[in-house]
C-alpha atoms as a PDB file:
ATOM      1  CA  UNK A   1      22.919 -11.674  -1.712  1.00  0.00           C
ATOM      2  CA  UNK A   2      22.243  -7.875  -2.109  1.00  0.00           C
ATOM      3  CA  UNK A   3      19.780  -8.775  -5.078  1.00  0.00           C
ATOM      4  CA  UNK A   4      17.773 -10.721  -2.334  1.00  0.00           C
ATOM      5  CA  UNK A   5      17.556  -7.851   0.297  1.00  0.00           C
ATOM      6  CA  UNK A   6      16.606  -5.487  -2.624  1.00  0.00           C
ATOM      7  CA  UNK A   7      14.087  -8.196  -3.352  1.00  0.00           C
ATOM      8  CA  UNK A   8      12.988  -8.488   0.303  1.00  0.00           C
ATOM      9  CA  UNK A   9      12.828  -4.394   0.396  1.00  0.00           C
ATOM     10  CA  UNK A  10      10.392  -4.040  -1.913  1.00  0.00           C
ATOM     11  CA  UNK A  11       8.340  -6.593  -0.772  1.00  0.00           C
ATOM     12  CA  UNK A  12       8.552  -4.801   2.689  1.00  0.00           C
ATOM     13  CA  UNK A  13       7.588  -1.481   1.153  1.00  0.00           C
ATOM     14  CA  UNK A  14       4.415  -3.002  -0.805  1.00  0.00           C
ATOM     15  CA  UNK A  15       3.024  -4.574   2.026  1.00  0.00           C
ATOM     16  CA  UNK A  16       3.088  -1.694   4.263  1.00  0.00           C
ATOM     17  CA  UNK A  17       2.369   0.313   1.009  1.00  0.00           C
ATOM     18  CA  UNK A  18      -1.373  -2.418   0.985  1.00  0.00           C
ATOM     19  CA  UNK A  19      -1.159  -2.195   4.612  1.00  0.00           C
ATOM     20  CA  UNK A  20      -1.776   1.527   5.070  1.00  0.00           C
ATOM     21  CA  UNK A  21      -3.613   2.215   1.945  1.00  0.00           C
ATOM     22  CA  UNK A  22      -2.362   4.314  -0.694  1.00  0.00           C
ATOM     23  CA  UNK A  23      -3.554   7.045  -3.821  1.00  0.00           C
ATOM     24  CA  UNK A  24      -3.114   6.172  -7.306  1.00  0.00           C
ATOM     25  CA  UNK A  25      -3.615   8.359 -10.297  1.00  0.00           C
ATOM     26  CA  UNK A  26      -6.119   7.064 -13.194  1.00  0.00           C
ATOM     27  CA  UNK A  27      -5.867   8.198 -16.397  1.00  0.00           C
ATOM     28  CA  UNK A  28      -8.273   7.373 -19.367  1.00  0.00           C
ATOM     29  CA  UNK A  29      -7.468   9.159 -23.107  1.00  0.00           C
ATOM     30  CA  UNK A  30      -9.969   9.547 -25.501  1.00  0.00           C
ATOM     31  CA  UNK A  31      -8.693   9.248 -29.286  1.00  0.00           C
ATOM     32  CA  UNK A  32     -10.782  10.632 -32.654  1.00  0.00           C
ATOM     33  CA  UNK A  33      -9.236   9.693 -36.143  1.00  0.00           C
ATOM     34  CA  UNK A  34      -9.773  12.549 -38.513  1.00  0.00           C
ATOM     35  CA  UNK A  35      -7.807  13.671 -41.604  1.00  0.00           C
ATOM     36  CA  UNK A  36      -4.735  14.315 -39.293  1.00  0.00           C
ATOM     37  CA  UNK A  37      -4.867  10.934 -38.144  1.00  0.00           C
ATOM     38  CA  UNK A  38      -5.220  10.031 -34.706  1.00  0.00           C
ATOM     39  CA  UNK A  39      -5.733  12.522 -32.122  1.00  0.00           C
ATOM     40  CA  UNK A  40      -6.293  12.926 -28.507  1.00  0.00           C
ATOM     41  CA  UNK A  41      -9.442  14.391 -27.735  1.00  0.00           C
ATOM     42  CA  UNK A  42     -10.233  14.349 -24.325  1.00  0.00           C
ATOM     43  CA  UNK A  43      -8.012  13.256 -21.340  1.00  0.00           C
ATOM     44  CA  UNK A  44      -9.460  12.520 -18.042  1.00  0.00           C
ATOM     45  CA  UNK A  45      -7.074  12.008 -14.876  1.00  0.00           C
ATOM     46  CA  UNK A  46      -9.095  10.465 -11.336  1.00  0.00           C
ATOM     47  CA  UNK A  47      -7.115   9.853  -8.263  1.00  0.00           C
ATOM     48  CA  UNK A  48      -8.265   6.913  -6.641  1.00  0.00           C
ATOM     49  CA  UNK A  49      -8.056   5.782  -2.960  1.00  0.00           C
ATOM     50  CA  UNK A  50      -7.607   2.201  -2.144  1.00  0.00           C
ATOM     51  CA  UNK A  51      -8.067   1.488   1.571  1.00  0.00           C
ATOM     52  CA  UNK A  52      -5.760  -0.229   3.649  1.00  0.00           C
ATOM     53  CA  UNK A  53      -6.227  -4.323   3.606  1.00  0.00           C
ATOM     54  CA  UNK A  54      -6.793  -5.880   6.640  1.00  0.00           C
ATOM     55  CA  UNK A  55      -5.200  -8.917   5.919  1.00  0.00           C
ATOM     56  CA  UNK A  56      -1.661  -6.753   4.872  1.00  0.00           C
ATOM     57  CA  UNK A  57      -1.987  -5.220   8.464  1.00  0.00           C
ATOM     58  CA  UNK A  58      -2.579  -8.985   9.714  1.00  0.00           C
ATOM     59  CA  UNK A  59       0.402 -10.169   7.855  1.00  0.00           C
ATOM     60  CA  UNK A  60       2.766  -6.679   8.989  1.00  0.00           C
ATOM     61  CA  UNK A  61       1.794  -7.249  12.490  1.00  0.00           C
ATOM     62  CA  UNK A  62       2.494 -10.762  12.373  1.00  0.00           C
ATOM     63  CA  UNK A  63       5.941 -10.704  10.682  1.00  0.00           C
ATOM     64  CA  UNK A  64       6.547  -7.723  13.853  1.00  0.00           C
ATOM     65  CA  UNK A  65       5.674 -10.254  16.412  1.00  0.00           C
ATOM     66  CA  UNK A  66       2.877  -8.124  17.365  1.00  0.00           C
ATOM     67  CA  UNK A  67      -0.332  -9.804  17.496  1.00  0.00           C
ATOM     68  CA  UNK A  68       0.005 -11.698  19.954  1.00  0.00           C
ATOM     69  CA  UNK A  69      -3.389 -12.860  21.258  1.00  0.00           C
ATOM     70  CA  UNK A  70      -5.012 -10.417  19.451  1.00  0.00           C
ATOM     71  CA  UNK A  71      -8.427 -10.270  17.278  1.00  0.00           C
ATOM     72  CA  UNK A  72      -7.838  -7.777  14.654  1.00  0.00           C
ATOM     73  CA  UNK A  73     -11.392  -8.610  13.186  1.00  0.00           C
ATOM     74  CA  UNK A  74     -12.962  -6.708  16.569  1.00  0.00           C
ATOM     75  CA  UNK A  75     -10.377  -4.097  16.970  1.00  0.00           C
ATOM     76  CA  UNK A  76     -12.204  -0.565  16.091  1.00  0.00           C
ATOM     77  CA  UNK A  77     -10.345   1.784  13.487  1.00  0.00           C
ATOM     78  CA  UNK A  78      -8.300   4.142  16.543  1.00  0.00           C
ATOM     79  CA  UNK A  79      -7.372   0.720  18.242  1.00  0.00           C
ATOM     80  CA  UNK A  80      -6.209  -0.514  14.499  1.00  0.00           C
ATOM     81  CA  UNK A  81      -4.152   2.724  13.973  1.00  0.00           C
ATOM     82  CA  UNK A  82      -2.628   2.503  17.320  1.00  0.00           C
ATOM     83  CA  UNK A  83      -1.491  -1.218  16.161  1.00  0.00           C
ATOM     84  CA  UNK A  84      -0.327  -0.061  12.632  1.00  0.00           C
ATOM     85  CA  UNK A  85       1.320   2.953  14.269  1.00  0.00           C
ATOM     86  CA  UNK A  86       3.363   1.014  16.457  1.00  0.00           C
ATOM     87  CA  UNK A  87       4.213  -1.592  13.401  1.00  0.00           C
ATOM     88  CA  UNK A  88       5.397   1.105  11.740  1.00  0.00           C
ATOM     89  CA  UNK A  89       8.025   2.068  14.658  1.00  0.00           C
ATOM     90  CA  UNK A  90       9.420  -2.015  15.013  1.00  0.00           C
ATOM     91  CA  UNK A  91       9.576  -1.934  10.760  1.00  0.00           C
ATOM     92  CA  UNK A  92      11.414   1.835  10.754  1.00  0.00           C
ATOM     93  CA  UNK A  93      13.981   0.299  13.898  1.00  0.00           C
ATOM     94  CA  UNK A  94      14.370  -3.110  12.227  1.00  0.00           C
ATOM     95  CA  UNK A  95      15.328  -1.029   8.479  1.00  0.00           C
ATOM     96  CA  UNK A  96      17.844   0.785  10.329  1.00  0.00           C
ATOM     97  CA  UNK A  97      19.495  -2.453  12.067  1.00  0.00           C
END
């Protein structure tokens, strides 16, 4: 039973981690064989953004009983924060039950 609510836990973090959006770090290597052998010539490191997923925030709000009767699709980025915001509180209260 624990191995499931580990389970369930990180599927919990993921989708809020989707939900909210998130920073990764990309990095790309460059190698150059010469008489050394193989080498590392140039190293480049991006951080990328990906943007929060509508349908994670859909899914989050749903599994918090939240979205009742309402249309995410029309709901303007400060009204969709207020929504994720208050997510966020039920998820942090339910984690602590």
């Amino acid at each position: 039973m624990d191995d499931y609510k580990k389970y369930i836990d990180k599927i919990e973090k993921s989708l809020l981690k989707k939900a909210l959006g998130y920073q990764y770090k990309e990095v790309i290597e460059e190698y150059s064989i010469g008489e050394d052998g193989e080498k590392l010539s140039k190293k480049k490191i991006t951080t990328k953004d990906v943007p929060p997923d509508i349908s994670a925030v859909k899914l989050l709000l749903d599994e918090l009983n939240m979205s009742q009767n309402v249309d995410f699709e029309n709901l303007s980025d400060e009204e969709l924060k207020k929504e994720i915001k208050e997510a966020l509180k039920l998820l942090e209260n339910s984690t602590k039950n």
